[in-house]
C-alpha atoms as a PDB file:
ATOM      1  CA  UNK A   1       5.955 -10.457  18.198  1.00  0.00           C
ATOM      2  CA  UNK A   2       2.659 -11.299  17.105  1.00  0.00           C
ATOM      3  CA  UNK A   3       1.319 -14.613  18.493  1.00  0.00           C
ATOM      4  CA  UNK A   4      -1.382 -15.576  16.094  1.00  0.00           C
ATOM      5  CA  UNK A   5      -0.817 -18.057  13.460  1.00  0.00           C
ATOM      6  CA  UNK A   6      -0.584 -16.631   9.769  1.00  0.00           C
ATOM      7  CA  UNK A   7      -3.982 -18.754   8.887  1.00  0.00           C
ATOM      8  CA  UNK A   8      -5.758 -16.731  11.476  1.00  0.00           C
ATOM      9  CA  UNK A   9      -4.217 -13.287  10.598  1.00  0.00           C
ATOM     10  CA  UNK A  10      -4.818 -13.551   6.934  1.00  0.00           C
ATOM     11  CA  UNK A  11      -8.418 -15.115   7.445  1.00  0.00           C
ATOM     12  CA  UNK A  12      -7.276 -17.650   4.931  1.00  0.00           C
ATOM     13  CA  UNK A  13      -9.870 -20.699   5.119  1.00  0.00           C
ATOM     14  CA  UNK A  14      -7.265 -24.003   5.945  1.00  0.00           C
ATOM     15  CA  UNK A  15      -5.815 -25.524   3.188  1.00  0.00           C
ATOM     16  CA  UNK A  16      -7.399 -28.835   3.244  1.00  0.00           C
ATOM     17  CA  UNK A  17     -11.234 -26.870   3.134  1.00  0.00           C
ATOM     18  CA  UNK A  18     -10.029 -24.677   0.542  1.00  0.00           C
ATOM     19  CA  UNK A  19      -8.995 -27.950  -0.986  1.00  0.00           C
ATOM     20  CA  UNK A  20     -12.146 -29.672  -1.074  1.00  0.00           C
ATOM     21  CA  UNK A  21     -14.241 -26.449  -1.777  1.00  0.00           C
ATOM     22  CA  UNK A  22     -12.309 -26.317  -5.143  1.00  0.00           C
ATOM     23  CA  UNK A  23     -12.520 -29.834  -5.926  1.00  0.00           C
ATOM     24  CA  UNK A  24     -16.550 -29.238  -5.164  1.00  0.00           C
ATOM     25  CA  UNK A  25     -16.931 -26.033  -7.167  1.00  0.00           C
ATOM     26  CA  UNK A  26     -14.580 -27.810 -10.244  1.00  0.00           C
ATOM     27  CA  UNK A  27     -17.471 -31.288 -10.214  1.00  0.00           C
ATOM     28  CA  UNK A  28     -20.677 -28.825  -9.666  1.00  0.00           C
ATOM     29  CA  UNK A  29     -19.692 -26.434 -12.440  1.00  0.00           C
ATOM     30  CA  UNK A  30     -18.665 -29.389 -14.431  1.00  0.00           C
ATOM     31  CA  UNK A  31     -21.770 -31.435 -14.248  1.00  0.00           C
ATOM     32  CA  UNK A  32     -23.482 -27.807 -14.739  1.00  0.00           C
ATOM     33  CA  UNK A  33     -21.321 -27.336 -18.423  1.00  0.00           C
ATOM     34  CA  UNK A  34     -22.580 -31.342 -19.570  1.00  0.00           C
ATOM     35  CA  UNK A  35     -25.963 -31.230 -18.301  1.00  0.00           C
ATOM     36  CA  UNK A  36     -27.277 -27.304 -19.376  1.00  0.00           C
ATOM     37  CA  UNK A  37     -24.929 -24.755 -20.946  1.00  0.00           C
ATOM     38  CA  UNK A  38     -23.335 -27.322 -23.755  1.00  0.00           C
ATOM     39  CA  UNK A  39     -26.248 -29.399 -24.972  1.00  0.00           C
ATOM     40  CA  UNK A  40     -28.146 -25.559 -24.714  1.00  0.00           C
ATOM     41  CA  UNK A  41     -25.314 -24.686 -27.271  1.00  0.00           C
ATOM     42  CA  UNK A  42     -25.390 -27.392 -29.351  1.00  0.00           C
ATOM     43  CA  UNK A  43     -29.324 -26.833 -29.716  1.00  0.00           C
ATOM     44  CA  UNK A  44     -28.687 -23.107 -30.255  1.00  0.00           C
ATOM     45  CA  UNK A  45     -26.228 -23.715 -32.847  1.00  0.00           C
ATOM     46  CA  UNK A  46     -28.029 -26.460 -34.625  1.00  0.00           C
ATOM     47  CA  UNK A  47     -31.272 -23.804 -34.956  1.00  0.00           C
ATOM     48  CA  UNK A  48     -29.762 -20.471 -35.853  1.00  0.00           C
ATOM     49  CA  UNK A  49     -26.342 -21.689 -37.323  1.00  0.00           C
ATOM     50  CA  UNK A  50     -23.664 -19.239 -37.534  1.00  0.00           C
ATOM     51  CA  UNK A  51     -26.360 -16.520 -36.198  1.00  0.00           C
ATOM     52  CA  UNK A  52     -26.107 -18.475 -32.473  1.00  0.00           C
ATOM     53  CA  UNK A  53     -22.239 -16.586 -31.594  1.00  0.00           C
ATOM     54  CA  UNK A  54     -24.101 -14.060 -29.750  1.00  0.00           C
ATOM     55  CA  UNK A  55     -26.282 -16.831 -28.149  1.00  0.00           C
ATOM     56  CA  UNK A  56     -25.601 -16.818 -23.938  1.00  0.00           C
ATOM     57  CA  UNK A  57     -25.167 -20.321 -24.185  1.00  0.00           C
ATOM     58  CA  UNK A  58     -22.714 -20.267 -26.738  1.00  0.00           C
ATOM     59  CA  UNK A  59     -20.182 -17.742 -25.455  1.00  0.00           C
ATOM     60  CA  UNK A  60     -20.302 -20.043 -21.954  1.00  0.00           C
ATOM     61  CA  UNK A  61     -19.506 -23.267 -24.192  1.00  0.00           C
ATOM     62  CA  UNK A  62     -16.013 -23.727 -24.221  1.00  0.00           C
ATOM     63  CA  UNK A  63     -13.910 -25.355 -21.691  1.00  0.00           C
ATOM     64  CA  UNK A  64     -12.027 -21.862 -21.088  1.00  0.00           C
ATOM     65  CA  UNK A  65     -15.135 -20.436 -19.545  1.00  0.00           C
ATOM     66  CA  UNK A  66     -15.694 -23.558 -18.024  1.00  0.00           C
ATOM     67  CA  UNK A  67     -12.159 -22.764 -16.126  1.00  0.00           C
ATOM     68  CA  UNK A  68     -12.710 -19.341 -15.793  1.00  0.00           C
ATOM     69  CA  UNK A  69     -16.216 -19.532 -14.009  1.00  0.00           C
ATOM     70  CA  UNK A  70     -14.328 -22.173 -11.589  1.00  0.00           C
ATOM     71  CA  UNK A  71     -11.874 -20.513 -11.166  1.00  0.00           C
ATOM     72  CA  UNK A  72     -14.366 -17.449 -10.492  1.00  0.00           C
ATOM     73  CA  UNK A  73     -16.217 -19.241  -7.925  1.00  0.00           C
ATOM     74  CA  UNK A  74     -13.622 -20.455  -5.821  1.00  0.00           C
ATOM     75  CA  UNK A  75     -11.837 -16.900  -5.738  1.00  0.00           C
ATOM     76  CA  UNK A  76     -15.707 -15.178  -4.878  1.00  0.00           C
ATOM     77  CA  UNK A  77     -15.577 -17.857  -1.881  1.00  0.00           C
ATOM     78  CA  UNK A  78     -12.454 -17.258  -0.606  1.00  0.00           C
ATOM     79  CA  UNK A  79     -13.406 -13.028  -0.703  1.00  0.00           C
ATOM     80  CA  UNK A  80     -16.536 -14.175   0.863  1.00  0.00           C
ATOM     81  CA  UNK A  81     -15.046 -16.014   3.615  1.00  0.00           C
ATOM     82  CA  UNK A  82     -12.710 -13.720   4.307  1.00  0.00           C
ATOM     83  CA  UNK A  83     -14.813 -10.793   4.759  1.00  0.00           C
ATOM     84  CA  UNK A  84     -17.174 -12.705   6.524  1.00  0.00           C
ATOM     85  CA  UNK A  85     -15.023 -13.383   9.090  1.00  0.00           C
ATOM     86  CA  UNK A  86     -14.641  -9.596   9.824  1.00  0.00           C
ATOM     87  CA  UNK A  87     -17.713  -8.712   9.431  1.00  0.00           C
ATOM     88  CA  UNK A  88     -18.624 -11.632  12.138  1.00  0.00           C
ATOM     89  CA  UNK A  89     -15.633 -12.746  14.335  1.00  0.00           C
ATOM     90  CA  UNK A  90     -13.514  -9.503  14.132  1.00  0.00           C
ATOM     91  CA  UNK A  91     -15.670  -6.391  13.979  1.00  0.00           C
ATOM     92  CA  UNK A  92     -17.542  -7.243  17.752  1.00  0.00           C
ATOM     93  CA  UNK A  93     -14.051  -7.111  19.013  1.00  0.00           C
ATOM     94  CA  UNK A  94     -12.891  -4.137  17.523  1.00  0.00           C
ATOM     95  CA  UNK A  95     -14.143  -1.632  20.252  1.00  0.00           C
ATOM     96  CA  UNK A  96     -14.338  -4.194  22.995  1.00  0.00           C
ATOM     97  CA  UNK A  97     -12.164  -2.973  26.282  1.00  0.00           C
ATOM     98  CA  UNK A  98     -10.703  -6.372  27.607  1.00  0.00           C
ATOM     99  CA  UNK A  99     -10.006  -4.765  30.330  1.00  0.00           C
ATOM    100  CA  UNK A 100     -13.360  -3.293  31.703  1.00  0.00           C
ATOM    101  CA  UNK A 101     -13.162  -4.966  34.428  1.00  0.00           C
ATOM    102  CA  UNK A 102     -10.709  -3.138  36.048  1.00  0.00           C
ATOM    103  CA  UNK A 103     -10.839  -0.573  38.067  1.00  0.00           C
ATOM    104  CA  UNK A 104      -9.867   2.587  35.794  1.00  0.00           C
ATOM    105  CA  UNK A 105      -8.648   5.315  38.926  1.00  0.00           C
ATOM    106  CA  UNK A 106      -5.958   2.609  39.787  1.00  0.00           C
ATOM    107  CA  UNK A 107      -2.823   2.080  38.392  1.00  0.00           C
ATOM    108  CA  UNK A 108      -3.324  -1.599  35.819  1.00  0.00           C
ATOM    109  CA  UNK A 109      -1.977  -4.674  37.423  1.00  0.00           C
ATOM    110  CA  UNK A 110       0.217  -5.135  34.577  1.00  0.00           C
ATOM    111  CA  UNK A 111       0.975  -8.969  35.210  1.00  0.00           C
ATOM    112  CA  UNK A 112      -2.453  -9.953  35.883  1.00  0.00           C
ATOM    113  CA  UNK A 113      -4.017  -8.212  32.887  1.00  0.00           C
ATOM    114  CA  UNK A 114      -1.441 -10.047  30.927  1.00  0.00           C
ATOM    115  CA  UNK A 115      -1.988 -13.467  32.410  1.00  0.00           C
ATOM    116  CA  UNK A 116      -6.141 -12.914  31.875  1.00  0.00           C
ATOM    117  CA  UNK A 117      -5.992 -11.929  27.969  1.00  0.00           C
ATOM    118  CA  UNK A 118      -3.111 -14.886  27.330  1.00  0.00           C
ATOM    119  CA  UNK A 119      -5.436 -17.216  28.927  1.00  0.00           C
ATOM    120  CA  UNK A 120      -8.338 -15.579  27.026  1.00  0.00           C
ATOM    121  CA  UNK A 121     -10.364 -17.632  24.125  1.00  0.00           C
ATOM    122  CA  UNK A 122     -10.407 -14.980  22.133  1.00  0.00           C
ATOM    123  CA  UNK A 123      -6.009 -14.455  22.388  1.00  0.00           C
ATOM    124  CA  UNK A 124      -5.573 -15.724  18.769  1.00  0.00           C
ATOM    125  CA  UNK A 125      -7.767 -12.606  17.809  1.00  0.00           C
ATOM    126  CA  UNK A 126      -6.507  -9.432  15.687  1.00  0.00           C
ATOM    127  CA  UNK A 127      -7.288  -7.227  18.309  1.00  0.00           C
ATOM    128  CA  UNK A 128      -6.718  -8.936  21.735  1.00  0.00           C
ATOM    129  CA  UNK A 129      -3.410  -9.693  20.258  1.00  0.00           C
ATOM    130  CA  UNK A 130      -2.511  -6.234  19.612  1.00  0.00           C
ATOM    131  CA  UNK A 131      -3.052  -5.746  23.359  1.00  0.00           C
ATOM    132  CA  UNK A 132      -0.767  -8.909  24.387  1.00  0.00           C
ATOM    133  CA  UNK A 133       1.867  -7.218  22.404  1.00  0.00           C
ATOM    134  CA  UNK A 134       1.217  -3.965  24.234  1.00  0.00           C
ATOM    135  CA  UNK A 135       1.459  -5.211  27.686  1.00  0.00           C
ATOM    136  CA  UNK A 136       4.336  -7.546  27.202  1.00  0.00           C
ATOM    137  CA  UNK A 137       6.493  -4.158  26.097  1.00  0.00           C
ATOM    138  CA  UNK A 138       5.151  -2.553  28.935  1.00  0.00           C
ATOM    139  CA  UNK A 139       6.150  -5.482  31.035  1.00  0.00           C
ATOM    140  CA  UNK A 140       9.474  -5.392  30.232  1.00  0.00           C
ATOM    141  CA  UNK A 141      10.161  -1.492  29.689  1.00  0.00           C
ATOM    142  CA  UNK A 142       7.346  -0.138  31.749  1.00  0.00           C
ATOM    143  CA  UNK A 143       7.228   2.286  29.622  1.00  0.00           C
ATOM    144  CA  UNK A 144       4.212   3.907  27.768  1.00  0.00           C
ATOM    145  CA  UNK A 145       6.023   5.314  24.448  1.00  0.00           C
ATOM    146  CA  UNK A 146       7.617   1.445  23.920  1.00  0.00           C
ATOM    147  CA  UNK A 147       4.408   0.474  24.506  1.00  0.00           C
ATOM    148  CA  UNK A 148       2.776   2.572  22.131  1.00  0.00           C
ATOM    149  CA  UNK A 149       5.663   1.522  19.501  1.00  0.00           C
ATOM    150  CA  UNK A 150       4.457  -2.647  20.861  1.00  0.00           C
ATOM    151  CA  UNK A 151       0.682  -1.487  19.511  1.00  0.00           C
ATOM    152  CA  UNK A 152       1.870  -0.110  15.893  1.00  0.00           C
ATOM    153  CA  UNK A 153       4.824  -2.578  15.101  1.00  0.00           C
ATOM    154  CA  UNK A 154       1.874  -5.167  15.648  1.00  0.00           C
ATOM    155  CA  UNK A 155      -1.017  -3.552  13.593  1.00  0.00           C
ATOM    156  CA  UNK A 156       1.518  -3.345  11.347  1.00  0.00           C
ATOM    157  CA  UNK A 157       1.937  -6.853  10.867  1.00  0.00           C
ATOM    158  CA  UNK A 158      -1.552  -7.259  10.721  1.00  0.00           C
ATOM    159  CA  UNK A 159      -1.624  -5.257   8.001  1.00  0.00           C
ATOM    160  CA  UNK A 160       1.034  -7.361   5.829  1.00  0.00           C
ATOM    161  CA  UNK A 161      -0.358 -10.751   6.963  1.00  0.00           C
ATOM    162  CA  UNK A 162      -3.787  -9.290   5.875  1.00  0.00           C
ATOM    163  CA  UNK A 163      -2.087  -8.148   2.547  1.00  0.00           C
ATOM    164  CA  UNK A 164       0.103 -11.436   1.845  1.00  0.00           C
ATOM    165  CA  UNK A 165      -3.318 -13.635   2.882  1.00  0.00           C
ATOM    166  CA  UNK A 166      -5.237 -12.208  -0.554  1.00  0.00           C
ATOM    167  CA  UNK A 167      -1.877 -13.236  -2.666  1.00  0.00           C
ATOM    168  CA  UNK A 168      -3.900 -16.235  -3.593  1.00  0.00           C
ATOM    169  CA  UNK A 169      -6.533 -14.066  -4.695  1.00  0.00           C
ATOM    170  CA  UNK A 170      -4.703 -11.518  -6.821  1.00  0.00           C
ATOM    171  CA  UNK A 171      -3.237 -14.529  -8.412  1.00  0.00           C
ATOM    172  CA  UNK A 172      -6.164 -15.623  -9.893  1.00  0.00           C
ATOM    173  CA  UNK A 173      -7.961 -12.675 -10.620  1.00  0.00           C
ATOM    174  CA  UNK A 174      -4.633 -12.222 -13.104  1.00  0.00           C
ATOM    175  CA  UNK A 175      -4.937 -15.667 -14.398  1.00  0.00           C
ATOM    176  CA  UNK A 176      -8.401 -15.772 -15.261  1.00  0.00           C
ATOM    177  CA  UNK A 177      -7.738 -13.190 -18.341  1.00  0.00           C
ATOM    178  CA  UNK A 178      -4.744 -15.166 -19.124  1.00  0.00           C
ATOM    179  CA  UNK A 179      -6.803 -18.069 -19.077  1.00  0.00           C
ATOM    180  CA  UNK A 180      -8.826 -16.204 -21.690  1.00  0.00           C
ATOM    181  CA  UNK A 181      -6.167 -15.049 -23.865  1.00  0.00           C
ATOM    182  CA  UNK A 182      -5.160 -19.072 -24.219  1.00  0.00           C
ATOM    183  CA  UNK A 183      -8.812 -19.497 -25.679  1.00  0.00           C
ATOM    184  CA  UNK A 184      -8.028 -16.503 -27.876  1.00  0.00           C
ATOM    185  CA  UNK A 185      -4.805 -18.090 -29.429  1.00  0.00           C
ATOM    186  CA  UNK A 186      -6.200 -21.822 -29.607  1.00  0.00           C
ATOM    187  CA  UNK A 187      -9.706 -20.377 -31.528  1.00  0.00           C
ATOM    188  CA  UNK A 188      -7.806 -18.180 -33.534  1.00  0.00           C
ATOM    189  CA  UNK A 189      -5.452 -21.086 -34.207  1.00  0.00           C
ATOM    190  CA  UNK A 190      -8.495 -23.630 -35.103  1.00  0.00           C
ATOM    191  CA  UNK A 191     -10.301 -20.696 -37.454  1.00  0.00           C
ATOM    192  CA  UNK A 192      -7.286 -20.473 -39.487  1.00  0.00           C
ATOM    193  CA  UNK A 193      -7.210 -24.370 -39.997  1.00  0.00           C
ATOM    194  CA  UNK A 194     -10.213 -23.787 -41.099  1.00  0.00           C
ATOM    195  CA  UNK A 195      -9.712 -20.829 -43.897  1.00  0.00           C
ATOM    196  CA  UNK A 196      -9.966 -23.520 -46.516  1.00  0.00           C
ATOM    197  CA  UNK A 197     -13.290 -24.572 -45.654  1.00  0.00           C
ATOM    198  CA  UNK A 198     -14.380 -20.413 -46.070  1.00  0.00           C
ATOM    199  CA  UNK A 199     -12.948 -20.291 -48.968  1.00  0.00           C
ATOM    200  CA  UNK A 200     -14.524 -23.100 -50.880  1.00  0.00           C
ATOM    201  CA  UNK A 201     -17.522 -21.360 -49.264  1.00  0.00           C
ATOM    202  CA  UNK A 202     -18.674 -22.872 -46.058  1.00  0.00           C
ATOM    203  CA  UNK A 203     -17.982 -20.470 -43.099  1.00  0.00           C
ATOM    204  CA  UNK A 204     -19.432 -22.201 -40.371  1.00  0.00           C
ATOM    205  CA  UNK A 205     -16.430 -23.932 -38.965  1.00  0.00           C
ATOM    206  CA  UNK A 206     -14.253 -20.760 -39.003  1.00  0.00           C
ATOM    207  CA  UNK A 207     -17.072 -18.595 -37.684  1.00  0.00           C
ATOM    208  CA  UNK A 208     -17.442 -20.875 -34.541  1.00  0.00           C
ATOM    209  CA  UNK A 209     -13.560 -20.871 -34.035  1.00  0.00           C
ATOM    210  CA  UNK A 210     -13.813 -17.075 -33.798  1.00  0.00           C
ATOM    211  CA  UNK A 211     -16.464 -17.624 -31.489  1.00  0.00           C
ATOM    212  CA  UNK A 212     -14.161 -19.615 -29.118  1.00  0.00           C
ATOM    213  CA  UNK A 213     -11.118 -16.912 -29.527  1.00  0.00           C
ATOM    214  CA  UNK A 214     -13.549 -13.738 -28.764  1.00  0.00           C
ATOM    215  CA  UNK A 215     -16.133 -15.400 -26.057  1.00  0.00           C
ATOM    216  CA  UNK A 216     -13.244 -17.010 -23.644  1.00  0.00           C
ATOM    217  CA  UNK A 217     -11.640 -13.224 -23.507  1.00  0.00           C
ATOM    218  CA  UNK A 218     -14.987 -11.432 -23.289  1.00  0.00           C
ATOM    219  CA  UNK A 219     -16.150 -14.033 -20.125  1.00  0.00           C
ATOM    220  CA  UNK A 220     -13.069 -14.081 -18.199  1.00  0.00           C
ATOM    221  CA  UNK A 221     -12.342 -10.576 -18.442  1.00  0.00           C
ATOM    222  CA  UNK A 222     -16.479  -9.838 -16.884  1.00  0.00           C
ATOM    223  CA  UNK A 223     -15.954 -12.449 -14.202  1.00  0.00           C
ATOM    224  CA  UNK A 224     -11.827 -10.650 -13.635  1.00  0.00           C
ATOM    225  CA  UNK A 225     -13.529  -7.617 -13.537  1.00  0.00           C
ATOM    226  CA  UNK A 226     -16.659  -8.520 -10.590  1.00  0.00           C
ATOM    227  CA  UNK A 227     -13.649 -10.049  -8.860  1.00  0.00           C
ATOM    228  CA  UNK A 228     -11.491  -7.084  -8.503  1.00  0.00           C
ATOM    229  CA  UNK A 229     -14.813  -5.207  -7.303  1.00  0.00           C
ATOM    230  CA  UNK A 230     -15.373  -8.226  -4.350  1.00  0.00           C
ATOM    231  CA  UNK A 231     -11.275  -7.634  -3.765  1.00  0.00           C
ATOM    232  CA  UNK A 232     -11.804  -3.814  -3.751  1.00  0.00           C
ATOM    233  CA  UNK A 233     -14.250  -4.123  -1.017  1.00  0.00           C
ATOM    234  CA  UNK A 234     -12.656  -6.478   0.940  1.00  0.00           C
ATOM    235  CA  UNK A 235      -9.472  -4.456   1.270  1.00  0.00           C
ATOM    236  CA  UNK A 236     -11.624  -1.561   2.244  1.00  0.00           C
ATOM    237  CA  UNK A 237     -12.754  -3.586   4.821  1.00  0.00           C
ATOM    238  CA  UNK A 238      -9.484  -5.077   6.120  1.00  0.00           C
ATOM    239  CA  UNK A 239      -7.724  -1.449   6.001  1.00  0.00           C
ATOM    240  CA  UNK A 240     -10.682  -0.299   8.520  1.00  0.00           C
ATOM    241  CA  UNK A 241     -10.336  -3.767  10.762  1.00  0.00           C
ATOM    242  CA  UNK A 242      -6.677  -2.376  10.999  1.00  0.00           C
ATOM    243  CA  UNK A 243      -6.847   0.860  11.854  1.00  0.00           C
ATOM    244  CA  UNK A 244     -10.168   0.349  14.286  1.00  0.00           C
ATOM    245  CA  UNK A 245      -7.826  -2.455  15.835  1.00  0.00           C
ATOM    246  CA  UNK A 246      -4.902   0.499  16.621  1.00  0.00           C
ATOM    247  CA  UNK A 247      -7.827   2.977  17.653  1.00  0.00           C
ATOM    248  CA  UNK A 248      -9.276   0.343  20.213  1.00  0.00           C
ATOM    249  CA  UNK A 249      -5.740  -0.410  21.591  1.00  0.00           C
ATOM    250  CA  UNK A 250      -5.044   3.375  22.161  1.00  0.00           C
ATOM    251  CA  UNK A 251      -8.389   4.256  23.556  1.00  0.00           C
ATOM    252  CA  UNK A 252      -8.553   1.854  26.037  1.00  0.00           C
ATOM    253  CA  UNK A 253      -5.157   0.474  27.210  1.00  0.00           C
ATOM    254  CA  UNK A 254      -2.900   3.001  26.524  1.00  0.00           C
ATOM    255  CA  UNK A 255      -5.069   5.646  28.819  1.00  0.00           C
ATOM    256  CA  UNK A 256      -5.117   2.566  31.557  1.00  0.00           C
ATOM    257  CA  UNK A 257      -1.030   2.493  31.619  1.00  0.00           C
ATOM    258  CA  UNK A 258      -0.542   6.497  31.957  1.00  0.00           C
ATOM    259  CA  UNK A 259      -2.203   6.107  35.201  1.00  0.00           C
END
């Protein structure tokens, strides 16, 4: 059984900081919307009329961008941290033999090994945990195939903590397009209260209605799309933590226990 809790294993950030970073990325990108990007539109819209729809400040207007860029943020962050913490806390350990110390011609003190890595700082660790696993088989089977079963049942489980940790992510990669399509329905919606107006001539009002429907679907599905990119290499990433971790294991423990 794998010893290290699921917010280590999934390199989730703890709730209450991914808590706070959301709240913080919500107020920044809201005081960003009121102070720049909507008084920009309003200017833009004043000056060039129904000519400002293709205007950057425009399509970024509405409050379904708004969402979507938070949204967009936060989920970039929690990629970010994530891959971060590979890149900084996982990868130094992935060819690291815990057990160097020991004399390699003589058969591993099985017990002792066991007792140093438990006790070690780094025990909550991807890979040093892999190795636990592997010795406490060993321990009670002493033998090398079980052992060798200990190392992938645990990388294993790596693997699907890794995978259920970007659930959050996947979840809002899918609802910033749906996000979109709800700006699509309520624009189309307002342009059509509006088709009296366009008839009696005046097309403004409609035109910027359309504006809402088309911009909130073409910015969420830009910042969707960067996002699966970030997600893609991430998982690239976390597939080569897993199988470096199993390499490591086999290349430097399992030689030690055939001796």
């Amino acid at each position: 059984m794998n010893n290290t809790p699921s917010h280590q294993s999934s390199m989730n950030p703890k709730p209450l900081i991914s808590l706070l970073v959301f709240l913080g990325i919500v107020a920044a990108v809201h005081l960003f919307y009121e102070g720049l990007i909507r008084p920009y539109a309003e200017a833009a819209i004043i000056a060039y009329g129904s000519g400002a729809t293709s205007n950057i400040w425009v399509i970024f207007k509405d409050f379904e961008q708004q969402a979507s860029v938070s949204i967009g943020i936060f989920c970039a962050f929690l990629i970010i941290y994530k891959y971060q913490r590979i890149v900084f806390q996982e990868e130094p350990l992935f060819t690291m033999d815990y057990l160097a110390a020991y004399d390699k011609n003589e058969a591993l003190n099985v017990e002792q090994a066991l007792n140093e890595l438990e006790n070690s700082a780094y025990s909550q660790n991807s890979s040093m945990s892999t190795w636990i696993d592997c010795l406490r088989r060993y321990k009670n089977t002493r033998n090398v195939q079980h052992a060798s079963a200990a190392i992938t049942d645990s990388v294993e489980t790596l693997a699907a903590q890794l995978e259920s940790g970007n659930s959050m992510i996947r979840y809002f990669i899918w609802a910033i397009p749906s996000i979109g399509f709800i700006g699509t329905v309520r624009g189309i919606g307002s342009a059509l209260a509006k088709a009296e107006e366009a008839v009696a001539g005046d097309i403004s009002g409609m035109v910027d209605k359309l504006g809402v429907a088309f911009n909130s679907t073409l910015v969420s599905l830009i910042i969707s799309i960067i996002l699966m990119y970030l997600l893609h290499v991430l998982n690239n990433r976390q597939d080569e933590m897993v199988i470096n971790t199993q390499k490591n294991c086999e290349k430097h423990l399992l030689t030690q226990l055939h001796k």
